[in-house]
PDB file of N, CA and C in Angstrom:
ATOM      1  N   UNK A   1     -24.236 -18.115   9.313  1.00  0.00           N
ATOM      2  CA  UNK A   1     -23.384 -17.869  10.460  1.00  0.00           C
ATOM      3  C   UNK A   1     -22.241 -16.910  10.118  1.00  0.00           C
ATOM      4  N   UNK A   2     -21.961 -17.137   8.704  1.00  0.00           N
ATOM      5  CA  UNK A   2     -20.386 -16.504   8.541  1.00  0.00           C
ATOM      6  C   UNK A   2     -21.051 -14.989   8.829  1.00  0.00           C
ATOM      7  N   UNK A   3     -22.396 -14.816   7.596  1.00  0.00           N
ATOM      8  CA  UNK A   3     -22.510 -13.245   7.642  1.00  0.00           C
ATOM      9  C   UNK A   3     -22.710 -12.309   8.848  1.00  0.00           C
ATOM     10  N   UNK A   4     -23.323 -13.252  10.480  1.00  0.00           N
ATOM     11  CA  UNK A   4     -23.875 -12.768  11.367  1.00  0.00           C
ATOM     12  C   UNK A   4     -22.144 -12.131  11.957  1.00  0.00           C
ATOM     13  N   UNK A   5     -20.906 -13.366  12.233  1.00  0.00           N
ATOM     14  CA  UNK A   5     -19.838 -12.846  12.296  1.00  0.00           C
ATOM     15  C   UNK A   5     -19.166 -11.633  11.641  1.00  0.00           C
ATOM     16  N   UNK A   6     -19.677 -11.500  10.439  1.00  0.00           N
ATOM     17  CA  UNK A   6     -18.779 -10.469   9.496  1.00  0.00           C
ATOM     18  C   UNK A   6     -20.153  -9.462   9.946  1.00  0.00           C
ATOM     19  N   UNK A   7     -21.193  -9.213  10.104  1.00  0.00           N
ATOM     20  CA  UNK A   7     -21.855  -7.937  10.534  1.00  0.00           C
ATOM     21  C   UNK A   7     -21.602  -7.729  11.811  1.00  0.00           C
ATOM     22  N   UNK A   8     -21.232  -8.170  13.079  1.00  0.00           N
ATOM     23  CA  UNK A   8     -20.552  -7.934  14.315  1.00  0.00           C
ATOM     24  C   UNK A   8     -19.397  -7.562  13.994  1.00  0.00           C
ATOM     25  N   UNK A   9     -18.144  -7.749  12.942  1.00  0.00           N
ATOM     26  CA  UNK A   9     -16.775  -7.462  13.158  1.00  0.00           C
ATOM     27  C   UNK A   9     -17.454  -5.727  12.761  1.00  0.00           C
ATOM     28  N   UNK A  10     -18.165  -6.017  11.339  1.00  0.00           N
ATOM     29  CA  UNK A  10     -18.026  -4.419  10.781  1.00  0.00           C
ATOM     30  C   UNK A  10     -18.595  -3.583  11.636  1.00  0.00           C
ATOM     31  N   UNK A  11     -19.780  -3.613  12.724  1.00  0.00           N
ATOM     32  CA  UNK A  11     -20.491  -2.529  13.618  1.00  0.00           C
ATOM     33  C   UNK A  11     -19.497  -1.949  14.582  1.00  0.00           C
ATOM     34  N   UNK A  12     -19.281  -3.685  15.464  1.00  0.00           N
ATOM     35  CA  UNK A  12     -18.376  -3.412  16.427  1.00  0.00           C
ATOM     36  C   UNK A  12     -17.335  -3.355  16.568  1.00  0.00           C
ATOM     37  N   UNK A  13     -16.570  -3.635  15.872  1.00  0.00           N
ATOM     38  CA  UNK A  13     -15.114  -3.941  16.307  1.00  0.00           C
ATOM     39  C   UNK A  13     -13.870  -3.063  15.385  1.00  0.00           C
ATOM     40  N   UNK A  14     -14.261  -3.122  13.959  1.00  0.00           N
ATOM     41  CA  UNK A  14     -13.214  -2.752  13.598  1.00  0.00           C
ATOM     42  C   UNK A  14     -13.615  -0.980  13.711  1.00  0.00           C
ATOM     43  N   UNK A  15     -12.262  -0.233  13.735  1.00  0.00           N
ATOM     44  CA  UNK A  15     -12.244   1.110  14.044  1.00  0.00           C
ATOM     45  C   UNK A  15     -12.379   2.145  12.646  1.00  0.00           C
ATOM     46  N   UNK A  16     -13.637   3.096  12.539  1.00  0.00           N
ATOM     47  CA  UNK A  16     -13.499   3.759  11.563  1.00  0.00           C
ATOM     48  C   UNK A  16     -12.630   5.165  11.314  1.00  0.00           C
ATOM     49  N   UNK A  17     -12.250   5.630  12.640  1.00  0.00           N
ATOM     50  CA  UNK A  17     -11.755   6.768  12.626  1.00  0.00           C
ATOM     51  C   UNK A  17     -10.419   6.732  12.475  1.00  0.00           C
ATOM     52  N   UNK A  18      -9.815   5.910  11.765  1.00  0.00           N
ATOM     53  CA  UNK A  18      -8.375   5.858  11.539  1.00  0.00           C
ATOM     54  C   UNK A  18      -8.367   6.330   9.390  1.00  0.00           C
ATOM     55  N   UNK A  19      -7.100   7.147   9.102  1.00  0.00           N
ATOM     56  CA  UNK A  19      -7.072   7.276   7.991  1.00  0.00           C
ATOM     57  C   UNK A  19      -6.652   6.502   6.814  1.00  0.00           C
ATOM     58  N   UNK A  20      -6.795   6.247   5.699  1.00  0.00           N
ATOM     59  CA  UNK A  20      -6.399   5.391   4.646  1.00  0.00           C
ATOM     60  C   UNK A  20      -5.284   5.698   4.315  1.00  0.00           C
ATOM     61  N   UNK A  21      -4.158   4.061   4.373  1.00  0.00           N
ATOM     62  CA  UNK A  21      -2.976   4.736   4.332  1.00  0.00           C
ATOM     63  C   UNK A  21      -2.893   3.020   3.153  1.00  0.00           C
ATOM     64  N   UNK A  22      -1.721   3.043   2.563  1.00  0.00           N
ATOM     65  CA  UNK A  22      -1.087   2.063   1.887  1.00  0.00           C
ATOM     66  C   UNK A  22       0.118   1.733   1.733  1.00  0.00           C
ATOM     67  N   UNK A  23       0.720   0.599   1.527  1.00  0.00           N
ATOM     68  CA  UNK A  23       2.072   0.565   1.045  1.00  0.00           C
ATOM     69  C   UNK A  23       2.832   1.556   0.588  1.00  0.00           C
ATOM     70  N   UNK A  24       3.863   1.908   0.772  1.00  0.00           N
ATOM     71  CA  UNK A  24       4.886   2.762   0.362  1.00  0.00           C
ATOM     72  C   UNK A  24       4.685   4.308   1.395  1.00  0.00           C
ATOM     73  N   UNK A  25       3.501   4.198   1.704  1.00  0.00           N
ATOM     74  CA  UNK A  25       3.208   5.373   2.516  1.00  0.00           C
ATOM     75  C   UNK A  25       4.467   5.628   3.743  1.00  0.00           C
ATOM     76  N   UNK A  26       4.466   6.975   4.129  1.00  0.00           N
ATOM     77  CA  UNK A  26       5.103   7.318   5.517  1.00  0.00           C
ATOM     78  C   UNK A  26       4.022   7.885   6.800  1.00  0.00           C
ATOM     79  N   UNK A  27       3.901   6.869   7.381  1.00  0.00           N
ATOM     80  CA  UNK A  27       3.056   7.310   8.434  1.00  0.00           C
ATOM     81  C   UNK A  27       3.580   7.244  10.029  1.00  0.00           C
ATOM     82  N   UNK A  28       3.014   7.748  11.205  1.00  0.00           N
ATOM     83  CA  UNK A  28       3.320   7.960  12.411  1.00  0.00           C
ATOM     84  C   UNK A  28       2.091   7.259  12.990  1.00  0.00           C
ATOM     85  N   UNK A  29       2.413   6.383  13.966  1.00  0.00           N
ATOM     86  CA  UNK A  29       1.547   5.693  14.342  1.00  0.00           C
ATOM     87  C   UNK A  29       1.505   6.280  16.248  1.00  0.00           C
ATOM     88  N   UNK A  30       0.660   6.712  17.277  1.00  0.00           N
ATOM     89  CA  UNK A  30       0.859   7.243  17.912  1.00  0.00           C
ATOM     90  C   UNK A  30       0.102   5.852  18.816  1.00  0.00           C
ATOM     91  N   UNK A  31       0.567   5.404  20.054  1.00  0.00           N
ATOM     92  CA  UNK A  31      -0.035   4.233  20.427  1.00  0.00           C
ATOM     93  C   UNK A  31       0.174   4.349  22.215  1.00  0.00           C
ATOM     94  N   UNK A  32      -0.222   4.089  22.956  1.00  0.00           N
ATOM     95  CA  UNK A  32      -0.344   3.898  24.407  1.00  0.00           C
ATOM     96  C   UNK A  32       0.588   2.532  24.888  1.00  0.00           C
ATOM     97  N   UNK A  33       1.612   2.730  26.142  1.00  0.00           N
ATOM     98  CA  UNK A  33       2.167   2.114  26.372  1.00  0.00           C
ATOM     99  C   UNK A  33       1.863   2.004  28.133  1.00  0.00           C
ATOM    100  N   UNK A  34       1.773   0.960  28.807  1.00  0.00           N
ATOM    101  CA  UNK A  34       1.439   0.875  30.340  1.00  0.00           C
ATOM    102  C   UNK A  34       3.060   0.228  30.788  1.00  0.00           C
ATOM    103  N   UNK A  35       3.432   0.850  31.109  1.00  0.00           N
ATOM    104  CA  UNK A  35       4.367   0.546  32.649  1.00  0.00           C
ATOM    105  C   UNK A  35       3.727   0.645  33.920  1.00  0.00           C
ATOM    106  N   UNK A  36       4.175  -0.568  34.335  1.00  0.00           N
ATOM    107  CA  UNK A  36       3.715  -0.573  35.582  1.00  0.00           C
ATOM    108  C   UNK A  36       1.968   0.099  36.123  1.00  0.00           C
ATOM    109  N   UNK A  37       2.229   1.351  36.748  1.00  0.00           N
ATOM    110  CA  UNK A  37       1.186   2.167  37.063  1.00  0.00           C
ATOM    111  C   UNK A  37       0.491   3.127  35.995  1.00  0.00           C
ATOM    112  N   UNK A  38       1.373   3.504  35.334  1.00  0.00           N
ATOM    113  CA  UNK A  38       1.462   4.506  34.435  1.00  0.00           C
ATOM    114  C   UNK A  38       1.561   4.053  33.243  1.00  0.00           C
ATOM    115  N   UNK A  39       0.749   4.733  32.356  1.00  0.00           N
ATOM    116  CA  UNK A  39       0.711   4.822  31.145  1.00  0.00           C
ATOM    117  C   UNK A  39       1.487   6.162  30.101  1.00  0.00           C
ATOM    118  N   UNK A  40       1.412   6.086  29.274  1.00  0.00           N
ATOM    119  CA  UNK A  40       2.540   6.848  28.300  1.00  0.00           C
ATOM    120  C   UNK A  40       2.395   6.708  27.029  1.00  0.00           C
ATOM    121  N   UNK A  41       2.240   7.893  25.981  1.00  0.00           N
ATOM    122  CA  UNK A  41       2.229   7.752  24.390  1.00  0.00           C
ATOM    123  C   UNK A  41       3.821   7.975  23.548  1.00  0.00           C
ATOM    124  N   UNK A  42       3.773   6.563  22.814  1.00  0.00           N
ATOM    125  CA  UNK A  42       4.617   6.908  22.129  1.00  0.00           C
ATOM    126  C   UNK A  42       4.568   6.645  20.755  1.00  0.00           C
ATOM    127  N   UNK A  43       5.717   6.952  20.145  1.00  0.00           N
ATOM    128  CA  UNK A  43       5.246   7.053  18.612  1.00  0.00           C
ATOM    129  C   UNK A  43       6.304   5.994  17.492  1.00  0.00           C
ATOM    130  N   UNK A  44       5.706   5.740  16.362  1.00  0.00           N
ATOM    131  CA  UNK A  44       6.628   4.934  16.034  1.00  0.00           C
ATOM    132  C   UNK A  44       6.203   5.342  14.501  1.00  0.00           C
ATOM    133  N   UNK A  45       7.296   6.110  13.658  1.00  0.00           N
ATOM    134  CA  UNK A  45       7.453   6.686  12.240  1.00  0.00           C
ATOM    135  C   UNK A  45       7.975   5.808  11.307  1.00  0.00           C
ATOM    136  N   UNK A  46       7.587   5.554  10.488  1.00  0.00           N
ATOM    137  CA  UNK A  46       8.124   4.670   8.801  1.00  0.00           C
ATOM    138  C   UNK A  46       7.412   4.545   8.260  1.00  0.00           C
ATOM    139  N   UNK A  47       7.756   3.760   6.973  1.00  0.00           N
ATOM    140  CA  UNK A  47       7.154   3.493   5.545  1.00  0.00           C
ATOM    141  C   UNK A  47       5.950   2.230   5.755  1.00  0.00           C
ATOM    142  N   UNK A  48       5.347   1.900   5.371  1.00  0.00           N
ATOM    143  CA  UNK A  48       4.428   1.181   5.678  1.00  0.00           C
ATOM    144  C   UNK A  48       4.937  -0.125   3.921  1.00  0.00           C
ATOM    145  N   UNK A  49       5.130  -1.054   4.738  1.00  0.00           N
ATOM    146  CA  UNK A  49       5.634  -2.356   4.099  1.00  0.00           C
ATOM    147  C   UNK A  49       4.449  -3.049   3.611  1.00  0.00           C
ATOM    148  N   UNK A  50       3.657  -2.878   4.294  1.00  0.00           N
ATOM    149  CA  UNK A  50       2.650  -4.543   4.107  1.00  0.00           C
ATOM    150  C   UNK A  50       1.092  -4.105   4.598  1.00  0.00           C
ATOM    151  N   UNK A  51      -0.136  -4.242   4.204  1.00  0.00           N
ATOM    152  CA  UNK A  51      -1.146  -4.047   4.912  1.00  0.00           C
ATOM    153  C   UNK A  51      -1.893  -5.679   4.899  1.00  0.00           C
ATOM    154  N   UNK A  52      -1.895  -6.268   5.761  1.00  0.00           N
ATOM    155  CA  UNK A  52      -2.812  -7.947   5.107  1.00  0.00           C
ATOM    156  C   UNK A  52      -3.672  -8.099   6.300  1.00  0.00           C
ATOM    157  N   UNK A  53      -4.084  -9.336   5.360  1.00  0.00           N
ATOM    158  CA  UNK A  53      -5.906  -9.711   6.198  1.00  0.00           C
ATOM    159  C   UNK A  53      -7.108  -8.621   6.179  1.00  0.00           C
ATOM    160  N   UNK A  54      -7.761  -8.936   6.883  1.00  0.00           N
ATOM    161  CA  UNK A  54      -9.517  -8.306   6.742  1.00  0.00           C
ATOM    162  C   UNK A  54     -10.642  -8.244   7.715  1.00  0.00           C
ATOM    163  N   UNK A  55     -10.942  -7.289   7.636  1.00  0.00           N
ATOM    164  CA  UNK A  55     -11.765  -7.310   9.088  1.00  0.00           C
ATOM    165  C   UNK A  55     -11.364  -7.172   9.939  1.00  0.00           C
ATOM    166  N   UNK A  56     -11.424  -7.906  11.182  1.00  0.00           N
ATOM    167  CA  UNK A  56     -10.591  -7.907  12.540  1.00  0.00           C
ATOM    168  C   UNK A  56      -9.557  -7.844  12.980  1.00  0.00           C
ATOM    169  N   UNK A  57      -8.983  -8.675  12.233  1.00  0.00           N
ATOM    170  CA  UNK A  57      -7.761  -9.282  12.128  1.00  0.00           C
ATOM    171  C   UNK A  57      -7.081  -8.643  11.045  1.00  0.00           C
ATOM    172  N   UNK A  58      -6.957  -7.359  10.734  1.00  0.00           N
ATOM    173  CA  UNK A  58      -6.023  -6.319   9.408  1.00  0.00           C
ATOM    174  C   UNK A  58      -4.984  -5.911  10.566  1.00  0.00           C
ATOM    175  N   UNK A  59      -4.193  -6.199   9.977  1.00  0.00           N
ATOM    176  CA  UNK A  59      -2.398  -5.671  10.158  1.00  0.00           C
ATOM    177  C   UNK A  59      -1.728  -4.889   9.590  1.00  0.00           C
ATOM    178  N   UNK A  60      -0.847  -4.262   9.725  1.00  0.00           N
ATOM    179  CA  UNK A  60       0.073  -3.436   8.847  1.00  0.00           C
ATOM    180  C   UNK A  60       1.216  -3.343   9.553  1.00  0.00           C
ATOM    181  N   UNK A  61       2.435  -3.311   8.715  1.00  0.00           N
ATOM    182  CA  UNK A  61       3.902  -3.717   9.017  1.00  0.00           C
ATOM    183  C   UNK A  61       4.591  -2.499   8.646  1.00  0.00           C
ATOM    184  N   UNK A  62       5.413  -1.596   9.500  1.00  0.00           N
ATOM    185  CA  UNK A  62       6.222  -0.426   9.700  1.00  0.00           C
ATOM    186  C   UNK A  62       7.037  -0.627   9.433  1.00  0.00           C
ATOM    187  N   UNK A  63       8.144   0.435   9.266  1.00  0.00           N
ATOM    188  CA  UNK A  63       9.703  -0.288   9.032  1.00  0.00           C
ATOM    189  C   UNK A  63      10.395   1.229   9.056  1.00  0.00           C
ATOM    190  N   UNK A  64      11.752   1.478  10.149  1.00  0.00           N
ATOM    191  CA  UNK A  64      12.146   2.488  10.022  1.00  0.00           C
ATOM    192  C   UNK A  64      13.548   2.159  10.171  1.00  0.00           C
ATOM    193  N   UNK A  65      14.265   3.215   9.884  1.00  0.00           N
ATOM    194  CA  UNK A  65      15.666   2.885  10.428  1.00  0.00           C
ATOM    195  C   UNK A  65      16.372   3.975  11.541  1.00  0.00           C
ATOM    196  N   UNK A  66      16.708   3.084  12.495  1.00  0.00           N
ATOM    197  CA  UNK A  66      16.941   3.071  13.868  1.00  0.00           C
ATOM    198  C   UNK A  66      18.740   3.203  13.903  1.00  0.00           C
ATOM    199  N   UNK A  67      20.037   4.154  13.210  1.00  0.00           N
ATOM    200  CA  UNK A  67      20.868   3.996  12.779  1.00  0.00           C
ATOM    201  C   UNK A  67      20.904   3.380  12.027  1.00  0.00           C
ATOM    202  N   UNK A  68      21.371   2.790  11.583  1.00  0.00           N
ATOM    203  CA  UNK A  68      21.969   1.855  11.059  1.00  0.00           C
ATOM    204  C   UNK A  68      21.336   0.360  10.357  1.00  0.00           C
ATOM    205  N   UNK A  69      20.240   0.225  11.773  1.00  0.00           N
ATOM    206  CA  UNK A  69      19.730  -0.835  11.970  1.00  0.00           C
ATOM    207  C   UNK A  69      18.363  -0.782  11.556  1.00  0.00           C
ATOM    208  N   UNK A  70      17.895  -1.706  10.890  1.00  0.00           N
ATOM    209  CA  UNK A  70      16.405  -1.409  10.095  1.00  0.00           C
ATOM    210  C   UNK A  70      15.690  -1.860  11.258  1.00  0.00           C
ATOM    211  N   UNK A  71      14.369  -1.199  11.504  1.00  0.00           N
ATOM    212  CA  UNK A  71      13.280  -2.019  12.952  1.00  0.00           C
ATOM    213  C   UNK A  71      11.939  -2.157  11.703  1.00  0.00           C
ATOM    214  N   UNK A  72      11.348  -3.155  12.280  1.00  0.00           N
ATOM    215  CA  UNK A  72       9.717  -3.081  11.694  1.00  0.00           C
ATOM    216  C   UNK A  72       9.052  -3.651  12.662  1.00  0.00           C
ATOM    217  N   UNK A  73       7.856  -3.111  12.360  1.00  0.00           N
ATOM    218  CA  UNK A  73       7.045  -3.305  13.514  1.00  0.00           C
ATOM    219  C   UNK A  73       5.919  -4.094  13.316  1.00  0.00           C
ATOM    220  N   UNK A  74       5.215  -4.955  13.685  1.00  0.00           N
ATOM    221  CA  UNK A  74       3.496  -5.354  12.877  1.00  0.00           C
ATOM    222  C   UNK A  74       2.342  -4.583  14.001  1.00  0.00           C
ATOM    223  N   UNK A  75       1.510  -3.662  13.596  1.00  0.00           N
ATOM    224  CA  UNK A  75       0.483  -3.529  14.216  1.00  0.00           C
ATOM    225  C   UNK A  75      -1.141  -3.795  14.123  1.00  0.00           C
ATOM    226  N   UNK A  76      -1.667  -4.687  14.746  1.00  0.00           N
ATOM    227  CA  UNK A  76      -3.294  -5.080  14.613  1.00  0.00           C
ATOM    228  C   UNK A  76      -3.799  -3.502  14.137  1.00  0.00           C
ATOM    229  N   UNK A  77      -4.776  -3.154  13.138  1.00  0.00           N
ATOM    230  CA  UNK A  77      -5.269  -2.315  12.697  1.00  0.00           C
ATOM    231  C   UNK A  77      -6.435  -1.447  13.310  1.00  0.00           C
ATOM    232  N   UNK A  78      -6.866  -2.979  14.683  1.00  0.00           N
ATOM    233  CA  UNK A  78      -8.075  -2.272  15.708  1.00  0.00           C
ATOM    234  C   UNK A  78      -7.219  -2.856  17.074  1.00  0.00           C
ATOM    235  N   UNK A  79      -6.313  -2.537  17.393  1.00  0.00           N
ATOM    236  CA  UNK A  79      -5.912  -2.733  18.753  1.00  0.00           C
ATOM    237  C   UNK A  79      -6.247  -1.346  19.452  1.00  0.00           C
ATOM    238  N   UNK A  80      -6.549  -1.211  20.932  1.00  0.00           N
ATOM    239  CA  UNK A  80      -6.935  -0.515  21.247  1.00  0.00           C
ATOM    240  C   UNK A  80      -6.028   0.346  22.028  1.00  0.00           C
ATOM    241  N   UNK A  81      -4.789   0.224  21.891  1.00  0.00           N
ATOM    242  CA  UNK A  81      -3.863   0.897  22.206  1.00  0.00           C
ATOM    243  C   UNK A  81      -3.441   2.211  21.387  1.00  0.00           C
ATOM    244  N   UNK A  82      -3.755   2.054  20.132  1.00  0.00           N
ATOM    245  CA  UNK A  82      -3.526   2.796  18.615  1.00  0.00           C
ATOM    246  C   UNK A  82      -4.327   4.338  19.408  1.00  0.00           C
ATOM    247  N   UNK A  83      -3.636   5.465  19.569  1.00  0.00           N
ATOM    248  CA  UNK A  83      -4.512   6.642  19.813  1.00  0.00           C
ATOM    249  C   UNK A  83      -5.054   7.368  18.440  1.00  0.00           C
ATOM    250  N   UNK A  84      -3.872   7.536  17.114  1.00  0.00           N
ATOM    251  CA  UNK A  84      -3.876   8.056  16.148  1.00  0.00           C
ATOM    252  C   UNK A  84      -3.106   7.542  15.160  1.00  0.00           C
ATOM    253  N   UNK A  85      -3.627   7.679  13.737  1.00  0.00           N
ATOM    254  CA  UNK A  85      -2.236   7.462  12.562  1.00  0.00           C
ATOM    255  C   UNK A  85      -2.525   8.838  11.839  1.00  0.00           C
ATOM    256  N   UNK A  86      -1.356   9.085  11.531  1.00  0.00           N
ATOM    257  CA  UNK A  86      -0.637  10.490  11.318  1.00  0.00           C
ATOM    258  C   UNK A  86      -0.338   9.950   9.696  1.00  0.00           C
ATOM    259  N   UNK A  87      -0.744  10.478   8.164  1.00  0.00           N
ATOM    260  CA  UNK A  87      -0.277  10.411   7.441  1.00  0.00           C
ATOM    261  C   UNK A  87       0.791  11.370   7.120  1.00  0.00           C
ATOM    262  N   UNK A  88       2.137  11.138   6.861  1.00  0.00           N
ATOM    263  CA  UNK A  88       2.998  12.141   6.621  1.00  0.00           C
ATOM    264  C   UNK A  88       2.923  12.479   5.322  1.00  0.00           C
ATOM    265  N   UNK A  89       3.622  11.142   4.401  1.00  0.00           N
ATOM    266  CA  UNK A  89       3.768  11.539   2.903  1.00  0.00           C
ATOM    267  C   UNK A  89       2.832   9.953   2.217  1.00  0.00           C
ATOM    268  N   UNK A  90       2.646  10.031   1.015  1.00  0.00           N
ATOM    269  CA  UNK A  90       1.919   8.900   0.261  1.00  0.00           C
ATOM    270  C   UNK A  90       3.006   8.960  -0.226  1.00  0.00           C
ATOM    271  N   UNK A  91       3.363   7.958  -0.694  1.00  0.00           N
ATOM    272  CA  UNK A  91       4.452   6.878  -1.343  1.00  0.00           C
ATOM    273  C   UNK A  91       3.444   6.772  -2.775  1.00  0.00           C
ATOM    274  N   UNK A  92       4.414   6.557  -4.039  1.00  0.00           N
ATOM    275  CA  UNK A  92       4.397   6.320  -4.699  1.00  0.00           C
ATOM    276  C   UNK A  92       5.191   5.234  -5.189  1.00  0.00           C
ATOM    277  N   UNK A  93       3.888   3.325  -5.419  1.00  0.00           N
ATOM    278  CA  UNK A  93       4.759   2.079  -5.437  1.00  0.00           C
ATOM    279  C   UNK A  93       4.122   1.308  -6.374  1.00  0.00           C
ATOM    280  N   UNK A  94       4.577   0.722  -6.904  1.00  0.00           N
ATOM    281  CA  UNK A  94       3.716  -0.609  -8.089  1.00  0.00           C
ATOM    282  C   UNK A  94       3.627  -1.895  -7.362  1.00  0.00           C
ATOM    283  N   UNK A  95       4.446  -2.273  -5.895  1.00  0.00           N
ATOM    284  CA  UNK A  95       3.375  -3.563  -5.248  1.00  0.00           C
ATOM    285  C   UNK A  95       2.392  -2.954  -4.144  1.00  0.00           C
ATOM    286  N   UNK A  96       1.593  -3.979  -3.643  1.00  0.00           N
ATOM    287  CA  UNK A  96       1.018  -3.923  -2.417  1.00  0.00           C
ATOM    288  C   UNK A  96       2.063  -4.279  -1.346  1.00  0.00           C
ATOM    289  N   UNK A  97       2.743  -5.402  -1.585  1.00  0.00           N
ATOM    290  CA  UNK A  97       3.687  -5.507  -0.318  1.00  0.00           C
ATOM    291  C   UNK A  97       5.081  -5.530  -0.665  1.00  0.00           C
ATOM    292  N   UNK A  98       5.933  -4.600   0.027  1.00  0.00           N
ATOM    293  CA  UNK A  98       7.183  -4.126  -0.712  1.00  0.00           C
ATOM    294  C   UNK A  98       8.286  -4.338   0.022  1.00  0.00           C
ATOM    295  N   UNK A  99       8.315  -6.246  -0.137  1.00  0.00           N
ATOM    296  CA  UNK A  99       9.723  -6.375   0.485  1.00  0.00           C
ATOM    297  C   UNK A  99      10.821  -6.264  -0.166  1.00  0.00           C
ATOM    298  N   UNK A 100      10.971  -5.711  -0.392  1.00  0.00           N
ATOM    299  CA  UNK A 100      12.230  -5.662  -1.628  1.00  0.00           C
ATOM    300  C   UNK A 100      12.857  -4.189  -0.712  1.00  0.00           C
ATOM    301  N   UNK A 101      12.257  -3.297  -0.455  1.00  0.00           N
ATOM    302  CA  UNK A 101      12.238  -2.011  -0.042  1.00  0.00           C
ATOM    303  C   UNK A 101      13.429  -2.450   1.506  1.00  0.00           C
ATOM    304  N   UNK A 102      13.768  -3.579   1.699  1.00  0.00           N
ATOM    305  CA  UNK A 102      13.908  -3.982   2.934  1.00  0.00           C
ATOM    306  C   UNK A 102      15.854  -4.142   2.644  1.00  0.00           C
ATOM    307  N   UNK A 103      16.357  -4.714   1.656  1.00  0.00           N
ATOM    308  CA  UNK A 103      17.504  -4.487   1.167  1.00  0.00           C
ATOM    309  C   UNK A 103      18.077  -2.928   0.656  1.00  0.00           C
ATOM    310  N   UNK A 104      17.445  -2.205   0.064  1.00  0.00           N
ATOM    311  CA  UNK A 104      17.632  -1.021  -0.115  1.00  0.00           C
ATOM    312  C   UNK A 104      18.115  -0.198   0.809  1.00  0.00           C
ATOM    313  N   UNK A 105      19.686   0.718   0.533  1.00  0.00           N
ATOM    314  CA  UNK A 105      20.153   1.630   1.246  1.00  0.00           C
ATOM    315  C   UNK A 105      20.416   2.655   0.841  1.00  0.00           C
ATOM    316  N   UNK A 106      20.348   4.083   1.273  1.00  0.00           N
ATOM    317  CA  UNK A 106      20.655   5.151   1.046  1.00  0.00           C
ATOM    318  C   UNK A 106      19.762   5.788  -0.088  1.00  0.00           C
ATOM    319  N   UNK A 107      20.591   6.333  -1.014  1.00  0.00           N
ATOM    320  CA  UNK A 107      19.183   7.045  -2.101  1.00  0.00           C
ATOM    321  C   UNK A 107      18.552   6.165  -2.670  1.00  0.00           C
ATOM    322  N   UNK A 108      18.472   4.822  -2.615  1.00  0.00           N
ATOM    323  CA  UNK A 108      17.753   3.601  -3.440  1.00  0.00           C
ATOM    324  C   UNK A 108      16.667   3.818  -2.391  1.00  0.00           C
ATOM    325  N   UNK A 109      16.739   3.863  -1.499  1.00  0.00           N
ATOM    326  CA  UNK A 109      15.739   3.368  -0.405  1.00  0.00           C
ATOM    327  C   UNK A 109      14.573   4.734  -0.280  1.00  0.00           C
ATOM    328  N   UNK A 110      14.415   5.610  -1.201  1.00  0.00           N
ATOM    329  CA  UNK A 110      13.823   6.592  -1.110  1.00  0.00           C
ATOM    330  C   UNK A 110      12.471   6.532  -1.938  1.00  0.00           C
ATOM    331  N   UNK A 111      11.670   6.486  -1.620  1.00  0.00           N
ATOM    332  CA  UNK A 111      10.060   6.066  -2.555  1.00  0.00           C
ATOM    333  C   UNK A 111       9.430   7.761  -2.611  1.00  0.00           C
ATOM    334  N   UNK A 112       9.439   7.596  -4.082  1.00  0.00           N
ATOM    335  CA  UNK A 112       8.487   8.717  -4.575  1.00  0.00           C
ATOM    336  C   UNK A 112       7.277   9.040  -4.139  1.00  0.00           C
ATOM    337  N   UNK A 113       6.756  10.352  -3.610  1.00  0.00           N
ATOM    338  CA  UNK A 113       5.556  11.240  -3.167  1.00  0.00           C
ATOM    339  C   UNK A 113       4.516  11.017  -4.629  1.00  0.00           C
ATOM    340  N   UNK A 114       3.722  10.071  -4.045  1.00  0.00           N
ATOM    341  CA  UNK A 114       2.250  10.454  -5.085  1.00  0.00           C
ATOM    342  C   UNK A 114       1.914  11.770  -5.322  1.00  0.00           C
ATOM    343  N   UNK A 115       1.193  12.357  -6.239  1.00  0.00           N
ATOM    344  CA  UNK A 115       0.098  13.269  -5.875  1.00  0.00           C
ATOM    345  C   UNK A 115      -1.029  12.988  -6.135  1.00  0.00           C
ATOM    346  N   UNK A 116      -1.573  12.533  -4.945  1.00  0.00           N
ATOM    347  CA  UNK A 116      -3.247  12.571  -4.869  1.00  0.00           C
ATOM    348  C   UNK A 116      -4.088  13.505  -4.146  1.00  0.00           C
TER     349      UNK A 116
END
C-alpha cells in the first residue's frame, strides 16, 4: 500500500519543473494571490532557512527582512499557487537548517556565495 501511495505522490503530484535550491540559498519565490475577483502575482525574496519533509508534503521556510523586522514565510513545495522559483545566489552553509541565521544582524547576517 505504502509503495502504491509513494508512486501516485511521485507521477502526480509533486512538481518537477521547479529548480534545486537549499539552505543558505537566496531565492525569489513568484506565487499567485486571489482577491476577491481578481487574481495577482507577487513575489516574496530571502534566504531559504529550512527545506523539510518529502514527497507531498516538502516545505521550505523564507526569511527576509522587511526594515527592521525579520518576516519568514513557510511554503508547501507543490502548492499550486507557486508560478516560479527564481534562484538568485547559492549560499554557502555547513547546516541543513539554519536557525541560528535568525539572530544575526548586519554584516554577521551575510552568507557566503558557493561556487558551483
Amino acid at each position: 500500500m505504502e509503495s502504491l501511495i509513494k508512486y501516485v505522490q511521485d507521477e502526480f503530484v509533486e512538481r518537477k519543473d521547479l529548480p534545486q535550491f537549499s539552505a543558505g540559498d537566496t531565492i525569489t519565490v513568484y506565487y499567485e494571490i486571489k482577491e476577491g475577483q481578481k487574481t495577482r502575482t507577487q513575489f516574496f525574496k530571502g534566504v531559504v532557512i529550512q527545506k523539510r519533509g518529502s514527497g507531498s508534503s516538502q516545505t521550505f521556510t523564507i526569511r527576509k527582512m522587511s526594515g527592521t523586522v525579520g518576516v519568514e514565510r513557510i511554503f508547501p513545495l507543490n502548492l499550486p499557487a507557486i508560478q516560479k522559483i527564481e534562484v538568485n545566489k547559492r549560499g554557502k552553509v555547513r547546516r541543513a537548517r539554519i536557525y541560528y541565521f535568525r539572530e544575526l544582524t548586519g554584516k554577521k547576517a551575510r552568507i557566503k556565495e558557493a561556487k558551483r
